[in-house]
PDB file of N, CA and C in Angstrom:
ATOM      1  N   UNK A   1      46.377 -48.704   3.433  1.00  0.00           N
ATOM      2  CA  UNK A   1      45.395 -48.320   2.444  1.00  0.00           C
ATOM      3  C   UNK A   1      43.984 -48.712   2.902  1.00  0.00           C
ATOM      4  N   UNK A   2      44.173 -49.553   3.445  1.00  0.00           N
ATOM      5  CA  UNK A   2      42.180 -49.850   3.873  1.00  0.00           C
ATOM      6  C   UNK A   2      41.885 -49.519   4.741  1.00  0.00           C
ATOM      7  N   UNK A   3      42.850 -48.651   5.735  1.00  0.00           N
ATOM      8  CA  UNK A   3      42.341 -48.043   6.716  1.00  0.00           C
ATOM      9  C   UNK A   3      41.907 -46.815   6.391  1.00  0.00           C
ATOM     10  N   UNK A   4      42.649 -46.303   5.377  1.00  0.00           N
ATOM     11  CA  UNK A   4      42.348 -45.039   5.000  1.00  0.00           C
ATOM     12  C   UNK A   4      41.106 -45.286   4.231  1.00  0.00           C
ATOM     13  N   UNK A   5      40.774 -46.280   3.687  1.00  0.00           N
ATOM     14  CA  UNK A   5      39.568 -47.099   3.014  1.00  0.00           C
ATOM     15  C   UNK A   5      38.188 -46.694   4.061  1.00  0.00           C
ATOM     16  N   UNK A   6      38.526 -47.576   5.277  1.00  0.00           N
ATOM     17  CA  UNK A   6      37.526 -47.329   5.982  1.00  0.00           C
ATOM     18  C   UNK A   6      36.679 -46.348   6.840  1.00  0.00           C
ATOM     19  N   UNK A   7      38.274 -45.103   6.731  1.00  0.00           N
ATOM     20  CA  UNK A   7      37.674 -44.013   7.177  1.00  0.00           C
ATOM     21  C   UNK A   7      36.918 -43.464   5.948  1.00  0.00           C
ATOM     22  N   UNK A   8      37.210 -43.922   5.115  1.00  0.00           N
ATOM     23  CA  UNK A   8      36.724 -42.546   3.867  1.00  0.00           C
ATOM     24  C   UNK A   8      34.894 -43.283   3.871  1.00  0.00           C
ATOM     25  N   UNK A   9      34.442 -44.684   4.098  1.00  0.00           N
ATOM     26  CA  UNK A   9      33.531 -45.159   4.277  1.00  0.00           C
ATOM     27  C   UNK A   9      32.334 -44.982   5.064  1.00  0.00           C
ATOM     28  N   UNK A  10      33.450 -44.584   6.309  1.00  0.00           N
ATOM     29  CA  UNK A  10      32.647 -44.524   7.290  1.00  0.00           C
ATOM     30  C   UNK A  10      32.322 -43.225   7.639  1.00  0.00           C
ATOM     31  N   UNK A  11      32.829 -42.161   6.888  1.00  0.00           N
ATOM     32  CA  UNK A  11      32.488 -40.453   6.622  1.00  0.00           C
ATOM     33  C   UNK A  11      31.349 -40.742   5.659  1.00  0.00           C
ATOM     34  N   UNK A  12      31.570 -41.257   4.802  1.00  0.00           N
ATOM     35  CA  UNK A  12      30.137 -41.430   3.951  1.00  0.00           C
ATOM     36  C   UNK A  12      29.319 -41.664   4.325  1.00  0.00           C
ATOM     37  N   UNK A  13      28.981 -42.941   5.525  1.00  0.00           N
ATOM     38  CA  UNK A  13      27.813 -43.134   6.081  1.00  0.00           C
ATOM     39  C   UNK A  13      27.289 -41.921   6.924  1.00  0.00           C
ATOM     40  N   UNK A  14      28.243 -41.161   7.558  1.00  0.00           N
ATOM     41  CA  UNK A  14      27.572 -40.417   8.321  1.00  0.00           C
ATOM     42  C   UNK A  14      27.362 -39.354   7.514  1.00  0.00           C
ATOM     43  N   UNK A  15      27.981 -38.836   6.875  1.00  0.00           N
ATOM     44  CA  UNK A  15      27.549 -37.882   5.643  1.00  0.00           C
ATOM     45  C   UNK A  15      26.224 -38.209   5.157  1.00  0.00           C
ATOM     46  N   UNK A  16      25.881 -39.367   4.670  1.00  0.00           N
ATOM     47  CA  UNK A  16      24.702 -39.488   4.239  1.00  0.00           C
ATOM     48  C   UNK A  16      23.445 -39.361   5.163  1.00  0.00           C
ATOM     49  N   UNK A  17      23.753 -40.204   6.697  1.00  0.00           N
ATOM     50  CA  UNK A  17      23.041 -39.600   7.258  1.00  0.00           C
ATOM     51  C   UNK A  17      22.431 -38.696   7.485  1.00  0.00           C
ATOM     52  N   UNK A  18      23.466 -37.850   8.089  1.00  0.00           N
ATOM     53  CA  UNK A  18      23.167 -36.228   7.841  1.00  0.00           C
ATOM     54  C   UNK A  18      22.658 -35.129   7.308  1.00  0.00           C
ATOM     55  N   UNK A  19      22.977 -36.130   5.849  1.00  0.00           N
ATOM     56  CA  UNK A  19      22.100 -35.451   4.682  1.00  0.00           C
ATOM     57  C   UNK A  19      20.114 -35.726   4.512  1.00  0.00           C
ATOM     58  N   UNK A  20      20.583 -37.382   5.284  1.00  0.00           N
ATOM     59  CA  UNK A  20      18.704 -37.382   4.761  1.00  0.00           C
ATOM     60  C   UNK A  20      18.082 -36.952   5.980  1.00  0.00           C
ATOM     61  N   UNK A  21      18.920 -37.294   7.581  1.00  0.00           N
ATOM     62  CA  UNK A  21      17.984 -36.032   8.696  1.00  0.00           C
ATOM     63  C   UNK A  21      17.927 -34.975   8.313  1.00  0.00           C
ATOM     64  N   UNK A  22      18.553 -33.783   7.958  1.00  0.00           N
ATOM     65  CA  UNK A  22      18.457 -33.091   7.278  1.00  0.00           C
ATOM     66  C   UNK A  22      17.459 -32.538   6.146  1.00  0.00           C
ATOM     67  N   UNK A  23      17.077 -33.635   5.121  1.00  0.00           N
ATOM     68  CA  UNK A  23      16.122 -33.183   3.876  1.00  0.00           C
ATOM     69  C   UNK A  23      14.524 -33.472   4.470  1.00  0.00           C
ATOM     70  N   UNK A  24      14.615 -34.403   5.614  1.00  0.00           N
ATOM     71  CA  UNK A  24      13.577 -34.926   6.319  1.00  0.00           C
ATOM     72  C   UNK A  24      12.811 -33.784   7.574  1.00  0.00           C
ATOM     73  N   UNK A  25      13.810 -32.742   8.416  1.00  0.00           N
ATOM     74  CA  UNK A  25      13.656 -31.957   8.691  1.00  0.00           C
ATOM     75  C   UNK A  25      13.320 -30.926   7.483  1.00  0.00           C
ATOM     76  N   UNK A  26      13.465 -30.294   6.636  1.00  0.00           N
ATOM     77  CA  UNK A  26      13.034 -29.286   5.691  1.00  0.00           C
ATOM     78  C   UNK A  26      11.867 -29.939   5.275  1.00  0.00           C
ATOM     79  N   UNK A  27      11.563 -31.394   4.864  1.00  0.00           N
ATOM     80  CA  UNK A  27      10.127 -31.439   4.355  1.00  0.00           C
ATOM     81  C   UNK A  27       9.290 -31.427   5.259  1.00  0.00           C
ATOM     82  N   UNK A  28       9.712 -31.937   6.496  1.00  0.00           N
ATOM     83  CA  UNK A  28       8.593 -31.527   8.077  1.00  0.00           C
ATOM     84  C   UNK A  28       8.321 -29.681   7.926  1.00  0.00           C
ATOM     85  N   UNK A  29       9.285 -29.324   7.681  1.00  0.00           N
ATOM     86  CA  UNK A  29       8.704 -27.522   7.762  1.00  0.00           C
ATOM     87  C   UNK A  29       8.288 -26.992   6.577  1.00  0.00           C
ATOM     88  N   UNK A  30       8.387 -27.719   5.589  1.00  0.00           N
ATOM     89  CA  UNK A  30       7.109 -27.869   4.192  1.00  0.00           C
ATOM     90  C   UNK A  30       6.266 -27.754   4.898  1.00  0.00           C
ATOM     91  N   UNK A  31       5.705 -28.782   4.703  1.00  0.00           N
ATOM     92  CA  UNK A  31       4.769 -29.652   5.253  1.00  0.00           C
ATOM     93  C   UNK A  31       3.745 -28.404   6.441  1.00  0.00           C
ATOM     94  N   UNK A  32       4.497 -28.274   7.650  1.00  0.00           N
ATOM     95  CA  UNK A  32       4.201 -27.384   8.492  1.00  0.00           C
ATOM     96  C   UNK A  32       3.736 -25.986   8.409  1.00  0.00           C
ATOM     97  N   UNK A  33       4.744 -25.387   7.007  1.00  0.00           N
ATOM     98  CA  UNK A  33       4.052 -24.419   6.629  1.00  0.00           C
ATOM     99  C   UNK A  33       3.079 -24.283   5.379  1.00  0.00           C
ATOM    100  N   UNK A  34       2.511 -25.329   4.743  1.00  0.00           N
ATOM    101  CA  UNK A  34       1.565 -25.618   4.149  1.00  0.00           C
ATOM    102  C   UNK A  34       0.475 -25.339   4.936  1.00  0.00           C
ATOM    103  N   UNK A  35       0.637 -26.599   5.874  1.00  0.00           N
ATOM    104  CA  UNK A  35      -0.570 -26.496   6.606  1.00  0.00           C
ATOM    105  C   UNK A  35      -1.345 -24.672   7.746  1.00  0.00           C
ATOM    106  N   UNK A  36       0.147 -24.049   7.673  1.00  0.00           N
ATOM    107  CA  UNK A  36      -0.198 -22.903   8.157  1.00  0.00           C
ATOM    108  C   UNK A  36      -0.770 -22.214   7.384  1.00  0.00           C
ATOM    109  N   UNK A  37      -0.704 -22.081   6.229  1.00  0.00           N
ATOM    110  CA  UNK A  37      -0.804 -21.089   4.942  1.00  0.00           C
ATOM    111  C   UNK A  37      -2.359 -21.869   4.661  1.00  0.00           C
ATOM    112  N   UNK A  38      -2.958 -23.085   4.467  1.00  0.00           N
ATOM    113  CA  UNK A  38      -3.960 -23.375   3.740  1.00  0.00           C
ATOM    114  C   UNK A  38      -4.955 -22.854   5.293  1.00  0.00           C
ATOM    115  N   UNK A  39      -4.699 -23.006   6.784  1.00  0.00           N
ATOM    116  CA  UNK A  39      -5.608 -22.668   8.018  1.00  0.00           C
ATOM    117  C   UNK A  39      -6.046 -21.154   7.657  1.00  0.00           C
ATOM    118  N   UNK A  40      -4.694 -20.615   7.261  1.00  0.00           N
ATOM    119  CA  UNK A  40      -4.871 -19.062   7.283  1.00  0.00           C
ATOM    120  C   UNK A  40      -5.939 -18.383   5.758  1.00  0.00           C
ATOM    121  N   UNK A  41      -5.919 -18.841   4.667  1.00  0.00           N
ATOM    122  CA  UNK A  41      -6.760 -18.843   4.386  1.00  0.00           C
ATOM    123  C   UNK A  41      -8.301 -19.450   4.370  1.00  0.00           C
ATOM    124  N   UNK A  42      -8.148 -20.526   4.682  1.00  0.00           N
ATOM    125  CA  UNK A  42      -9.320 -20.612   5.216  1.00  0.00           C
ATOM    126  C   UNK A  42     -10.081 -19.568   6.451  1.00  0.00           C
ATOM    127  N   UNK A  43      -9.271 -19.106   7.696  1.00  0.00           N
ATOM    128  CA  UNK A  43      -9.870 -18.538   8.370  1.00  0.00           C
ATOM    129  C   UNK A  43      -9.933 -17.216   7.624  1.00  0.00           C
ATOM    130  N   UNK A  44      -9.222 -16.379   6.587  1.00  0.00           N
ATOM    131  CA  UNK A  44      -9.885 -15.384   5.962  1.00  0.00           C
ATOM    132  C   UNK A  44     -10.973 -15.388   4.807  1.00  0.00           C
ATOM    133  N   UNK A  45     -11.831 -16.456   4.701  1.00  0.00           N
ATOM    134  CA  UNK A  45     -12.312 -16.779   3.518  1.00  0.00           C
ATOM    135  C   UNK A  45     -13.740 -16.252   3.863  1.00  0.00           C
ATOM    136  N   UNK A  46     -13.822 -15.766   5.253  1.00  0.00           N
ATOM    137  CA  UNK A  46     -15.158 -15.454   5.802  1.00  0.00           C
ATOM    138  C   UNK A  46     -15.121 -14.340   6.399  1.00  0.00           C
ATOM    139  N   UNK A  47     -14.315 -13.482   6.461  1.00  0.00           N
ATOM    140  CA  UNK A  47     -14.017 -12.215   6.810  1.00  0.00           C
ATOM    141  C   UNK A  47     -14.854 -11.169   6.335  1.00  0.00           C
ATOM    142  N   UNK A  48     -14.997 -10.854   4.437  1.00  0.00           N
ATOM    143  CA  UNK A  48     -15.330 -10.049   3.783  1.00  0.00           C
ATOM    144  C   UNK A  48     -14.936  -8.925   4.423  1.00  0.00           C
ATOM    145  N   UNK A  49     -13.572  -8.801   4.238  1.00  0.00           N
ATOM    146  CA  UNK A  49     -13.381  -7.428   4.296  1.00  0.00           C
ATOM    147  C   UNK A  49     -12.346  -6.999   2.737  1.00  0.00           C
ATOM    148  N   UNK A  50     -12.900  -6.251   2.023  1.00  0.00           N
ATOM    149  CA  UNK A  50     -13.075  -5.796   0.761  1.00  0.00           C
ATOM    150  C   UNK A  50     -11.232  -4.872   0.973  1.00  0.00           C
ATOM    151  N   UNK A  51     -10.320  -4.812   0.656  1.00  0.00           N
ATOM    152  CA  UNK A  51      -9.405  -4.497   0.315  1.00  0.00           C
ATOM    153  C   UNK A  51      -8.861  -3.875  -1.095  1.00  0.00           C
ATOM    154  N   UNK A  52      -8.637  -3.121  -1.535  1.00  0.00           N
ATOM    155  CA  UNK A  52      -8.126  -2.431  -2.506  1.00  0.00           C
ATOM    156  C   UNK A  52      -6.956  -1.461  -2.667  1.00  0.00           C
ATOM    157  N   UNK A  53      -5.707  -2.431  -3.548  1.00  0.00           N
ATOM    158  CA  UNK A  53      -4.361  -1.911  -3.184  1.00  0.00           C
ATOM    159  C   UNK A  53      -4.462  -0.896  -4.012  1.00  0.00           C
ATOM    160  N   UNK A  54      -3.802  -0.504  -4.626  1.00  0.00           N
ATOM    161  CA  UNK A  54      -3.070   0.612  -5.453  1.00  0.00           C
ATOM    162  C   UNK A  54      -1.975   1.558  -5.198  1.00  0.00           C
ATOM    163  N   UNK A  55      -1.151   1.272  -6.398  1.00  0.00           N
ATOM    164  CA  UNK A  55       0.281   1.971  -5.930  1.00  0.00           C
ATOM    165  C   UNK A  55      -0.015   3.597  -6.363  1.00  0.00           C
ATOM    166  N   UNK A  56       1.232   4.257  -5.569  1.00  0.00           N
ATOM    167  CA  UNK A  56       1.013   5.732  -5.377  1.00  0.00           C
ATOM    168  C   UNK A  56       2.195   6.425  -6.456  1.00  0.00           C
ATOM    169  N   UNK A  57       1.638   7.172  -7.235  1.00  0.00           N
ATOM    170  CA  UNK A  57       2.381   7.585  -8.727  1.00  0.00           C
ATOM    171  C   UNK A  57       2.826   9.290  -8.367  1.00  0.00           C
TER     172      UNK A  57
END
């Protein structure tokens, strides 16, 4: 029984691991694409080029 104990333990640790490299990688590519998205408007904020959508009926 406590061996089977210690495997079930020691899946958890690495499970958990796994899980927070994991959530730690996705907030790095937050993060990454924040910073892409706030550059990119900024570099269109000086453009003035006047755009006007409208859908076709």
């Amino acid at each position: 029984m406590l061996k089977g104990f210690g495997w079930g333990l020691a899946a958890g640790v690495v499970n958990f691991r796994i899980d927070t490299w994991s959530n730690s990688y996705d907030d790095e590519m937050y993060k990454d694409s924040l910073d892409v998205f706030k550059e990119s408007d900024r570099k269109d904020e000086n453009n003035h080029i006047g755009v006007i959508a409208t859908l076709k009926k």
